[in-house]
N, C-alpha and C. Protein backbone atom coordinates (compact mmCIF):
# COMPACT_ATOMS: atom_id res chain seq x y z
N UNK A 1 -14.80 16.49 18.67
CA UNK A 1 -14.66 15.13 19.15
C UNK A 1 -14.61 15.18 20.68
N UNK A 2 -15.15 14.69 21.16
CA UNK A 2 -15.74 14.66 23.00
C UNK A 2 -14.33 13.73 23.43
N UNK A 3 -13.90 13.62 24.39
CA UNK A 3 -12.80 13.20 25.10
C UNK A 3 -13.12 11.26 25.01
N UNK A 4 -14.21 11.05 24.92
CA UNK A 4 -14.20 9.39 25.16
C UNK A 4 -13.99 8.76 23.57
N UNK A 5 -14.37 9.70 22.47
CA UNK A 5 -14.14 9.15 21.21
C UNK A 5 -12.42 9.61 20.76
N UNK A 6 -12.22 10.48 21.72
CA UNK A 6 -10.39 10.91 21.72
C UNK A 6 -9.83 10.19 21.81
N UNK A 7 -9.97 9.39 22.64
CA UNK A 7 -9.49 8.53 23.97
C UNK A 7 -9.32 6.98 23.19
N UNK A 8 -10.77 6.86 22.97
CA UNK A 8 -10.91 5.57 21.86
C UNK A 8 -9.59 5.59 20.67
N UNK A 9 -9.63 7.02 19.96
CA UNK A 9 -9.08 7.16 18.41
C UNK A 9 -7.37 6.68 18.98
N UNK A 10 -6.95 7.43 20.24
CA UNK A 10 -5.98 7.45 20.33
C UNK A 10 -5.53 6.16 21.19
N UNK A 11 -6.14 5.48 21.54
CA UNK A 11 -5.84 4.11 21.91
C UNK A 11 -5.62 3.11 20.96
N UNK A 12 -6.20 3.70 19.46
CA UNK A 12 -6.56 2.44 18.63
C UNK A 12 -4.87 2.63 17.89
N UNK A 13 -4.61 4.11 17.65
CA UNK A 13 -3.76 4.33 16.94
C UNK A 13 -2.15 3.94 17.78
N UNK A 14 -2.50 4.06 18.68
CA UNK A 14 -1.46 3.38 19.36
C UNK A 14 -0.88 1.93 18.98
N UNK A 15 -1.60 1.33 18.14
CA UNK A 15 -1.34 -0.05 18.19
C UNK A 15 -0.67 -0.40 16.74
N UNK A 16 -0.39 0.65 16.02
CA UNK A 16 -0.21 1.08 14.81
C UNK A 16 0.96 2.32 14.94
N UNK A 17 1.22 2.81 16.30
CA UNK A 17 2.62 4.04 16.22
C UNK A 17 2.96 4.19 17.66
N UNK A 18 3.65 4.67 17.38
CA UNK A 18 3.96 5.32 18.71
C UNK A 18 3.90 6.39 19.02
N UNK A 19 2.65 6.85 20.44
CA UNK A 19 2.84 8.10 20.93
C UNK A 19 3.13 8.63 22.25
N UNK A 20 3.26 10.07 21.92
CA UNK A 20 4.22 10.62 22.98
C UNK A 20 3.28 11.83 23.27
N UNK A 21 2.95 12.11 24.98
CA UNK A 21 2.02 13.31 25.33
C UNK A 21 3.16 14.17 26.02
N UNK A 22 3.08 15.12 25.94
CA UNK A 22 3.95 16.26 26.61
C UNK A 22 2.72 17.35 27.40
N UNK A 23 2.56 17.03 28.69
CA UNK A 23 1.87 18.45 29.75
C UNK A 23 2.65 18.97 29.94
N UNK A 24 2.47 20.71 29.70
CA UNK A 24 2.98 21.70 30.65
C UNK A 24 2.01 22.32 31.78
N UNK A 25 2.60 22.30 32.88
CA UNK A 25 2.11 22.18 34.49
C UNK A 25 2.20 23.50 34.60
N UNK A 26 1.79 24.62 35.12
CA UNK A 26 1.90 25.85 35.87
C UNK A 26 2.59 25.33 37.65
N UNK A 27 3.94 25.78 37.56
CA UNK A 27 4.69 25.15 38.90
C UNK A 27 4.21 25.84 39.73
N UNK A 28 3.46 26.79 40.00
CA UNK A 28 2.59 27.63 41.08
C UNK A 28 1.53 26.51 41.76
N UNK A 29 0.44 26.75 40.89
CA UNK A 29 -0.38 25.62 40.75
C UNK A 29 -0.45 24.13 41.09
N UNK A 30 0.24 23.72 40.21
CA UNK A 30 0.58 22.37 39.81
C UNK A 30 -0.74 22.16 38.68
N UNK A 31 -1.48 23.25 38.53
CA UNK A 31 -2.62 22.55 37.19
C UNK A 31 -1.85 22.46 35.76
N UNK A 32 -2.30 21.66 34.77
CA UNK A 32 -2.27 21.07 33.32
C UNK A 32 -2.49 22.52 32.93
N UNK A 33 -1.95 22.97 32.20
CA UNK A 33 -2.02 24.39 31.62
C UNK A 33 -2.11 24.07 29.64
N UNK A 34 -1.38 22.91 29.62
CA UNK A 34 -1.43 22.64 27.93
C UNK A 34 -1.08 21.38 28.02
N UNK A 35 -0.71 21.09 26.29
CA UNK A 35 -0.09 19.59 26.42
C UNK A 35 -0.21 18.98 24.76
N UNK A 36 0.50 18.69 23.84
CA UNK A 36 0.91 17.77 23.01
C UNK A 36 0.60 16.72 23.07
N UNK A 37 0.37 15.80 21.87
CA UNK A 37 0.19 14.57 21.80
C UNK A 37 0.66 14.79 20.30
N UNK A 38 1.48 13.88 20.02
CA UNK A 38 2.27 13.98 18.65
C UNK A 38 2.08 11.93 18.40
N UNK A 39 2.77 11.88 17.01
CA UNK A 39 2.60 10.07 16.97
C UNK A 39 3.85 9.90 15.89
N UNK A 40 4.11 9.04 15.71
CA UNK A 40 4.72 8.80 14.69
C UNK A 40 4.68 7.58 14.27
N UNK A 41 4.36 7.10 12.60
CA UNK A 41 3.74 5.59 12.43
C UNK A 41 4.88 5.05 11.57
N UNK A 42 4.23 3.48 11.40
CA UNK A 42 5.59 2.60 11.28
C UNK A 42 5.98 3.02 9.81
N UNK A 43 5.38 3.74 9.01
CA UNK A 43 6.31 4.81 7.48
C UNK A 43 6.81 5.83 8.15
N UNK A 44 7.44 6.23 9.04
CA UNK A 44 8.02 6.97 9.78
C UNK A 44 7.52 8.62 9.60
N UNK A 45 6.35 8.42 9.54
CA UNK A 45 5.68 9.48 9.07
C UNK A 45 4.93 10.49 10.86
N UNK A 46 5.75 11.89 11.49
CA UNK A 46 5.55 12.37 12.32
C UNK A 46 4.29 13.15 12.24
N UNK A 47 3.43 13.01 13.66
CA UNK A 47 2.08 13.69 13.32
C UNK A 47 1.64 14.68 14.44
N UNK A 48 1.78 16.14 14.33
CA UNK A 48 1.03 16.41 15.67
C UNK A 48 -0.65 16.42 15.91
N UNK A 49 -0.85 15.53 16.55
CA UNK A 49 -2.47 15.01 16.81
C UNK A 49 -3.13 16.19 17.68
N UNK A 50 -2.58 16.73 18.39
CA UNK A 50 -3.80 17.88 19.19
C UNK A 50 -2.06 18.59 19.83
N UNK A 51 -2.93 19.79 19.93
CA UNK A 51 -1.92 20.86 20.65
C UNK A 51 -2.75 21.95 21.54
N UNK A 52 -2.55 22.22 22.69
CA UNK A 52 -3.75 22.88 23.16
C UNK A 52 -2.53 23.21 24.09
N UNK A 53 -3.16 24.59 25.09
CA UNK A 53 -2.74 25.66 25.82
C UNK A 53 -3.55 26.55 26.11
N UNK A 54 -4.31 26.17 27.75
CA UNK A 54 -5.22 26.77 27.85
C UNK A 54 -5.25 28.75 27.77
N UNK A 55 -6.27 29.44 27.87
CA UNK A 55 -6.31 30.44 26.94
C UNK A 55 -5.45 31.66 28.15
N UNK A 56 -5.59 31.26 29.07
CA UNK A 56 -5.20 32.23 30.32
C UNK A 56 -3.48 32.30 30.18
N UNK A 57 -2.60 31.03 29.50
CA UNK A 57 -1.38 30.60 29.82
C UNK A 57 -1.03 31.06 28.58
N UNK A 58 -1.88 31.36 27.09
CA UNK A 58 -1.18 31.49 25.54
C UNK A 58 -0.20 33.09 25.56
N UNK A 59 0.86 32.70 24.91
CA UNK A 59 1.96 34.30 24.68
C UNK A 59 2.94 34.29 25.59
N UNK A 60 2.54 32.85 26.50
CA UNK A 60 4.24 32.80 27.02
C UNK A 60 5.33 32.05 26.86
N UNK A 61 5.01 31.42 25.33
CA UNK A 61 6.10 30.36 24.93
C UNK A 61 5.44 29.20 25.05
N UNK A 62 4.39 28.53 25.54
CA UNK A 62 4.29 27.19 26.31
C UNK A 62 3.98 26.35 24.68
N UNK A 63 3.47 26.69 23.86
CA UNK A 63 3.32 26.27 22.59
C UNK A 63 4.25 26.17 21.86
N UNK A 64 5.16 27.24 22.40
CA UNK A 64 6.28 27.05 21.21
C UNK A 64 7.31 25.94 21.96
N UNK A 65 7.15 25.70 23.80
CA UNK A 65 8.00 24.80 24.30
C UNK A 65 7.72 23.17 23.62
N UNK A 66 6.32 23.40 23.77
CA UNK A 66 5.93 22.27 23.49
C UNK A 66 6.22 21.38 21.73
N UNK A 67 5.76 22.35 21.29
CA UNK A 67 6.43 22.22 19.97
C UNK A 67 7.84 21.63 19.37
N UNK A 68 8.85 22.52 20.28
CA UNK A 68 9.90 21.84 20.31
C UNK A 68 10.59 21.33 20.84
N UNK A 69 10.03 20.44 21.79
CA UNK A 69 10.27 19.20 22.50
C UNK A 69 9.48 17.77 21.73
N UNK A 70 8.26 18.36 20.98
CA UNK A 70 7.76 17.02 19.87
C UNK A 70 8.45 17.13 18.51
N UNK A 71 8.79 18.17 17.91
CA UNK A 71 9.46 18.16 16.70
C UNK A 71 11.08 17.65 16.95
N UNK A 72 11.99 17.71 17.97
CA UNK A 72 12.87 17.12 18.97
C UNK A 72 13.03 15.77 18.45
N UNK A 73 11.96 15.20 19.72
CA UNK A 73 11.46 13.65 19.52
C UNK A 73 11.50 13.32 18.09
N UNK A 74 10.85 13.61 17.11
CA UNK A 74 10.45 13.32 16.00
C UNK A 74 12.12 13.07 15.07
N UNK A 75 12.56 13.99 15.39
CA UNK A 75 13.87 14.05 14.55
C UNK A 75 14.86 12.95 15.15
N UNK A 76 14.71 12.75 16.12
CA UNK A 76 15.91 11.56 17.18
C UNK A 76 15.28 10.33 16.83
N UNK A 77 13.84 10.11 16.47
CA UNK A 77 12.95 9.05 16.16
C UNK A 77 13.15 8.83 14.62
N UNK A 78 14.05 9.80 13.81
CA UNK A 78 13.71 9.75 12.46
C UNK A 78 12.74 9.49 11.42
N UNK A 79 11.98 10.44 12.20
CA UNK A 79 10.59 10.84 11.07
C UNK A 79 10.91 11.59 10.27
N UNK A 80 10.47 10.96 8.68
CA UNK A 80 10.73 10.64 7.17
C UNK A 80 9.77 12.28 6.64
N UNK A 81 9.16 12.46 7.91
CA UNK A 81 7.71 13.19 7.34
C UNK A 81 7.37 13.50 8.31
N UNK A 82 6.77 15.05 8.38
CA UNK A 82 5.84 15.65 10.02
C UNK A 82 4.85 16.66 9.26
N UNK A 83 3.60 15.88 9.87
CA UNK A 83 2.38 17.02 9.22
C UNK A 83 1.34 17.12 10.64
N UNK A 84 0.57 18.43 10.18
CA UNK A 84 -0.28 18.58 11.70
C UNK A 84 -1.61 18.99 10.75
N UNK A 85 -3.13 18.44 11.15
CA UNK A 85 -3.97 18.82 10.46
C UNK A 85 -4.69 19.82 11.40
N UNK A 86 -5.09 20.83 10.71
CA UNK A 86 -6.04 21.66 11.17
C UNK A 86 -6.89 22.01 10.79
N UNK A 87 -8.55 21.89 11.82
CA UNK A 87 -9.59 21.81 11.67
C UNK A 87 -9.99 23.56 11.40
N UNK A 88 -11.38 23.45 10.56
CA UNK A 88 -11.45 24.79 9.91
C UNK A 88 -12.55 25.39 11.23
N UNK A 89 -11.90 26.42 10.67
CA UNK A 89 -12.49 27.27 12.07
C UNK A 89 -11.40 27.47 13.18
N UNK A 90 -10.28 26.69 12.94
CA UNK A 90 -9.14 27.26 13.37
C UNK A 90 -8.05 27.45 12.97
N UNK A 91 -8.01 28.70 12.14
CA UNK A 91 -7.16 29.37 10.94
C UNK A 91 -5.75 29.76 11.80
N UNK A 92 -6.45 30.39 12.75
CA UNK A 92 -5.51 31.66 13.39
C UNK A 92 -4.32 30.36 14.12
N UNK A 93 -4.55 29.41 13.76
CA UNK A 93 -3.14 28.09 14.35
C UNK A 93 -2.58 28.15 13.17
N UNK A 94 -2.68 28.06 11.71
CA UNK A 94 -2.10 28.05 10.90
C UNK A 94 -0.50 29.11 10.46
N UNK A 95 -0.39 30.13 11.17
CA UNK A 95 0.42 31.04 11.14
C UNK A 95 1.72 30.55 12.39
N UNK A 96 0.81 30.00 13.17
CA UNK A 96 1.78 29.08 14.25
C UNK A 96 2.61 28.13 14.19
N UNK A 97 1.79 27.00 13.26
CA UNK A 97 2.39 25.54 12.41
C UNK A 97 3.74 26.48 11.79
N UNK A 98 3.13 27.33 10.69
CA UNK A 98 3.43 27.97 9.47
C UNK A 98 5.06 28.51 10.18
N UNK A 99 5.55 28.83 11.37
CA UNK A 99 6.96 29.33 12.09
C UNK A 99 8.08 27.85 12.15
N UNK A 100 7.10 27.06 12.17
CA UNK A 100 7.94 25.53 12.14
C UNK A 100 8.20 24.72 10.65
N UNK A 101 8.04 25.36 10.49
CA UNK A 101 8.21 25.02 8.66
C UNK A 101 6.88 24.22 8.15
N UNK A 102 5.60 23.88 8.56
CA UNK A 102 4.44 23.22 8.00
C UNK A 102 3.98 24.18 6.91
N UNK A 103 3.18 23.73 6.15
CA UNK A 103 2.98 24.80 5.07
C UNK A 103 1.62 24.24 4.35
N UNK A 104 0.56 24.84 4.34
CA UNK A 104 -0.46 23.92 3.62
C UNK A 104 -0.29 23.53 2.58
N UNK A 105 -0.55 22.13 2.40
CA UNK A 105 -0.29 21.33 1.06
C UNK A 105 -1.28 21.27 0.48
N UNK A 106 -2.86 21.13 1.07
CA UNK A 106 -4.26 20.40 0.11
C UNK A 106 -5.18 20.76 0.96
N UNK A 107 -6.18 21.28 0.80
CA UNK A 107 -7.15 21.35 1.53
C UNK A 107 -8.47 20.48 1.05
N UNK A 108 -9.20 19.89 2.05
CA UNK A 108 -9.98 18.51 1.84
C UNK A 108 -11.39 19.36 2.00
N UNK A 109 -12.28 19.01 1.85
CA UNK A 109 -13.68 19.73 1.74
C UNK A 109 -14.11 17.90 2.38
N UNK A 110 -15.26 18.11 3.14
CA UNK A 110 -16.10 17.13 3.35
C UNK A 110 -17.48 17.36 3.59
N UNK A 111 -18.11 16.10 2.71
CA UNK A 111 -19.80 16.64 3.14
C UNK A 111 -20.17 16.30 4.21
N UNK A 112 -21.13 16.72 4.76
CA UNK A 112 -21.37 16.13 6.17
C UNK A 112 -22.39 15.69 6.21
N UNK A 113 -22.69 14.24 6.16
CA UNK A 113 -23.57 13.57 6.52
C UNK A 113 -24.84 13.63 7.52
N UNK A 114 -26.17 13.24 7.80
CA UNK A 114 -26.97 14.21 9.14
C UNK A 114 -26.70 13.00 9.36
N UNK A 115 -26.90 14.10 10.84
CA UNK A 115 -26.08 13.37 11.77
C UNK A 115 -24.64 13.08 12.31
N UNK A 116 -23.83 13.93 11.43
CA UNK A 116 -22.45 13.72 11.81
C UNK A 116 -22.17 15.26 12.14
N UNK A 117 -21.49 15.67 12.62
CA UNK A 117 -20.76 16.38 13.28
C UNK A 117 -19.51 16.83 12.49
């Protein structure tokens, strides 16, 4: 998904939950090094929507900071429910979720239409 249909999804869903972005900054720098975007909707159901940490910054905690500063939120917000989906082809996150208690429940198969992505 390209950043302007991101941008779109997560504007729309906004209007339907509430979300919360968390950047971590390299204080050297001052560049965006990672960053969270989590949601939580009006069934009080917690979601982490994207989690990223660019590849130069991964193994020094910044994922796991981030993590628990949205799972945090989520619990003070009293979310009923917290799930994170992950796209295939990126397995090696699943062992990551998998330290926070997520656990695969169902896995979805989809056909892909031409033309879709």
């Amino acid at each position: 998904m390209n950043f302007e249909k991101r941008k779109t999804f997560f504007l729309k869903k906004a209007t339907n939950a509430e979300l919360r972005v968390d950047i971590a900054v390299d204080a050297k720098t001052e560049q965006n090094v990672g960053y969270c975007v989590s949601s939580i909707d009006k069934e009080k159901t917690g979601e982490i929507e994207s989690l990223f940490v660019a590849s130069d910054y991964r193994g020094f905690g910044i994922g796991d900071c981030l993590m628990r500063r949205v799972l945090t939120w989520m619990d003070k917000k009293g979310a009923a429910a917290k799930i994170v989906e992950v796209a295939a082809g990126n397995e090696q996150a699943l062992s990551f979720y998998n330290r926070y208690g997520f656990l695969t429940r169902r896995t979805v198969l989809k056909q892909i239409m031409k033309g879709e992505n």
